[in-house]
C-alpha atoms as a PDB file:
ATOM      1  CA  UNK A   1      -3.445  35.425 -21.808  1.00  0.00           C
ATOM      2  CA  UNK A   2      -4.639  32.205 -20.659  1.00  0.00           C
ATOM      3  CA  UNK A   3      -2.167  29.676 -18.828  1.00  0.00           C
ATOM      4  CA  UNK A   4      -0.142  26.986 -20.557  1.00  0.00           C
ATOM      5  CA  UNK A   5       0.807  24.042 -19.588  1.00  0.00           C
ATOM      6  CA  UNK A   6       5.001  23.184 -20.670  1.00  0.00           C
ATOM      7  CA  UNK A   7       5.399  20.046 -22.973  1.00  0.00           C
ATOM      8  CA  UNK A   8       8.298  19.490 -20.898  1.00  0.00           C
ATOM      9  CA  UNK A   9       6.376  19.683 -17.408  1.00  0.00           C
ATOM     10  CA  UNK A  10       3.871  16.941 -18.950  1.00  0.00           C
ATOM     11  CA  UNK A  11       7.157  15.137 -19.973  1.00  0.00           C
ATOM     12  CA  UNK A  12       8.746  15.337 -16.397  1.00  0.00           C
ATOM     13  CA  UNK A  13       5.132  14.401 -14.671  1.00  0.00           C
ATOM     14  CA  UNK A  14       4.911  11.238 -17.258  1.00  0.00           C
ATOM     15  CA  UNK A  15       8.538  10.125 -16.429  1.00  0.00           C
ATOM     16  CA  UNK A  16       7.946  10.263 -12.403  1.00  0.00           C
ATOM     17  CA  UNK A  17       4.669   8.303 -12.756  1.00  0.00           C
ATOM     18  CA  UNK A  18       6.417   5.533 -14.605  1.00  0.00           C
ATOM     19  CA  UNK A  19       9.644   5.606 -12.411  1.00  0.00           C
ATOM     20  CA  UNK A  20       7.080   5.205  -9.215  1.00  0.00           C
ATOM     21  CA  UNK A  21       5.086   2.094 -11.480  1.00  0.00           C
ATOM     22  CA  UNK A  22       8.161   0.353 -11.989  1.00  0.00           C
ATOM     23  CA  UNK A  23       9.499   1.048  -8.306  1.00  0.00           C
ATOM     24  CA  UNK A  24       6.066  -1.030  -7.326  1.00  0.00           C
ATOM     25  CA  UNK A  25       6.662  -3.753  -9.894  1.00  0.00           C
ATOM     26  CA  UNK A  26      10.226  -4.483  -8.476  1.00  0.00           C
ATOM     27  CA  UNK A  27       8.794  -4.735  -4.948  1.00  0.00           C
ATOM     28  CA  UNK A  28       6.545  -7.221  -6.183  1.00  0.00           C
ATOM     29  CA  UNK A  29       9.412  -9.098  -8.100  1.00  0.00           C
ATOM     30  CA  UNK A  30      11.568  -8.598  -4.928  1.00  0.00           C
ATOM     31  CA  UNK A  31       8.066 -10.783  -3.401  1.00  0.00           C
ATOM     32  CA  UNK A  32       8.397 -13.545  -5.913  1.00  0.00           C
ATOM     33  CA  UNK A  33      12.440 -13.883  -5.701  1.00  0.00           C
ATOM     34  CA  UNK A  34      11.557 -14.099  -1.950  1.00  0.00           C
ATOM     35  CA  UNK A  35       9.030 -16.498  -1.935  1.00  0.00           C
ATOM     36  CA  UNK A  36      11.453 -18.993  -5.017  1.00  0.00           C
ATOM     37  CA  UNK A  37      13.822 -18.775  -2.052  1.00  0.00           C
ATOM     38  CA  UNK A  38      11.563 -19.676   0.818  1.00  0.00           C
ATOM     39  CA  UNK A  39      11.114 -22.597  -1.407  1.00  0.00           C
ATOM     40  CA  UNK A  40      13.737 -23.509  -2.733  1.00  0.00           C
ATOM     41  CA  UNK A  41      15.154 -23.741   0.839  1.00  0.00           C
ATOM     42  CA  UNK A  42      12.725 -26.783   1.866  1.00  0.00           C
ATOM     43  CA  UNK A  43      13.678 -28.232  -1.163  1.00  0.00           C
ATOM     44  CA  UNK A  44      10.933 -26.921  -3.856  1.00  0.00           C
ATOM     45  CA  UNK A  45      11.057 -26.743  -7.047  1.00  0.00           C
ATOM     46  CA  UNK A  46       7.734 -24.765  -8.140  1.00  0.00           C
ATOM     47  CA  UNK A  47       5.930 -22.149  -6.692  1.00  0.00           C
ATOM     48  CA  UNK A  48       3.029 -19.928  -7.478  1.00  0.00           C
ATOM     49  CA  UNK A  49       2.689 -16.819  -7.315  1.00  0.00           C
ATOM     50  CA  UNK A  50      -0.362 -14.785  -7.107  1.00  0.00           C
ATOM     51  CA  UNK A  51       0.117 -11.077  -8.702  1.00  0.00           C
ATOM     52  CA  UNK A  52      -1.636  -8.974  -6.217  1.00  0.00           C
ATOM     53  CA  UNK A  53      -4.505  -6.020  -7.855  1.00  0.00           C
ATOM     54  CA  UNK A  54      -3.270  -3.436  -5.437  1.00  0.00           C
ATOM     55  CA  UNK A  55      -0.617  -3.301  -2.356  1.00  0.00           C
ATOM     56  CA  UNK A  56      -2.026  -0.732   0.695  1.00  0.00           C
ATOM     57  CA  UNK A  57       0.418   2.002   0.869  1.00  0.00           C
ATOM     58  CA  UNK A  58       1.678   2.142  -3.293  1.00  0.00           C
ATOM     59  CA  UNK A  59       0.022   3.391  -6.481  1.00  0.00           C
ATOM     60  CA  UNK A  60      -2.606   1.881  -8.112  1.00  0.00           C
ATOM     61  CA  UNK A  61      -0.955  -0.160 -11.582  1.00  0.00           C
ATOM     62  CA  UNK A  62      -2.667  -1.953 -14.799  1.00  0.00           C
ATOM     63  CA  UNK A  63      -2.196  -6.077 -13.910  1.00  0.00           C
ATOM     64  CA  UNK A  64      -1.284  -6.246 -17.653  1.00  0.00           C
ATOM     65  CA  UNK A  65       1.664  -3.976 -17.419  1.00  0.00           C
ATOM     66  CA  UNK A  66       2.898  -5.452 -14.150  1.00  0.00           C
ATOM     67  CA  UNK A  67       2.495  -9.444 -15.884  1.00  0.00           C
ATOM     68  CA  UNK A  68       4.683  -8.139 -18.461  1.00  0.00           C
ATOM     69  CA  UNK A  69       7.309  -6.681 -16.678  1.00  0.00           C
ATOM     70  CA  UNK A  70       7.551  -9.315 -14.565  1.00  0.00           C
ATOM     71  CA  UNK A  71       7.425 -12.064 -17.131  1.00  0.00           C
ATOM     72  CA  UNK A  72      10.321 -10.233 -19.040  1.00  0.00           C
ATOM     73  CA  UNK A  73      11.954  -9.774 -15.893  1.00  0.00           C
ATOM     74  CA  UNK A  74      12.171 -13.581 -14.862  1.00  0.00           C
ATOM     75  CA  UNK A  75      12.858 -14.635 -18.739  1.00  0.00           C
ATOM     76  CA  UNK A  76      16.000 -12.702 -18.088  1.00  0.00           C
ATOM     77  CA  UNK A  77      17.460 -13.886 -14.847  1.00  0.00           C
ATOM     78  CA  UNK A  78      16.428 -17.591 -16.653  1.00  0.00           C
ATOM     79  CA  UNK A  79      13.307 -18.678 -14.815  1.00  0.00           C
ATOM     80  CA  UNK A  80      11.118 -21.081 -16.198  1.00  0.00           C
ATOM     81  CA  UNK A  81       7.292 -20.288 -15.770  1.00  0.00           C
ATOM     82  CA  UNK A  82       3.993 -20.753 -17.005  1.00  0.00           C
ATOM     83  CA  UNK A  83       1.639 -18.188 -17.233  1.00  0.00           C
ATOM     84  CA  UNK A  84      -2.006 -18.075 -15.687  1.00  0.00           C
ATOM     85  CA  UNK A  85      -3.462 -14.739 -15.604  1.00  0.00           C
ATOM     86  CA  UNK A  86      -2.466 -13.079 -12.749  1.00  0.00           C
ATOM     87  CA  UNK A  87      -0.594 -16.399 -11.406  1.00  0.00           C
ATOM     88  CA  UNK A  88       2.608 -16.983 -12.728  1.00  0.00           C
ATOM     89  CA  UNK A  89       4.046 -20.705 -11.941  1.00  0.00           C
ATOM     90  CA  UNK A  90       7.315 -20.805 -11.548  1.00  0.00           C
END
C-alpha cells in the first residue's frame, strides 16, 4: 500500500506557513509604526514607506498579500494613507 499523505497534516503545514507570513508582515508594520514615530518626533506629519520584496533572515511573501495586510492594518489603528504600489504614504 502506497503512502498517504493526512488532510489534517496538509491542514497543520498550511496553518504554520501562514502564522510565519503574518509573523513577517507585523515586523514590517512594527517598521512603519517605527519610522511614523521617528517622525512624528521632529515634528512630521507624512512619511513614506517603502514595502521591502524580501528581508535577509525571514520567508519569502507575495508584495500583494503583505500591501493588504498592512493597508487593513493601518485603516484600523486610523491612519490616513495613500497608496503607491509598494509605497504606502502615510
Amino acid at each position: 500500500m502506497p503512502p498517504r499523505i493526512s488532510l489534517v497534516e496538509l491542514y497543520n503545514l498550511k496553518e504554520k506557513k501562514d502564522y510565519v507570513k503574518f509573523i513577517t508582515f507585523d515586523y514590517i508594520i512594527a517598521s512603519c509604526h517605527k519610522k511614523i514615530k521617528n517622525s512624528a518626533s521632529i515634528g512630521g506629519m507624512n512619511i513614506f514607506y517603502e514595502i521591502p520584496f524580501y528581508i535577509y533572515g525571514k520567508p519569502l511573501y507575495k508584495m500583494k498579500d503583505c500591501v493588504e495586510y498592512i493597508l487593513e492594518s493601518l485603516k484600523k489603528t486610523d491612519y490616513m494613507f495613500k497608496d503607491y504600489k509598494s509605497q504606502i504614504q502615510i
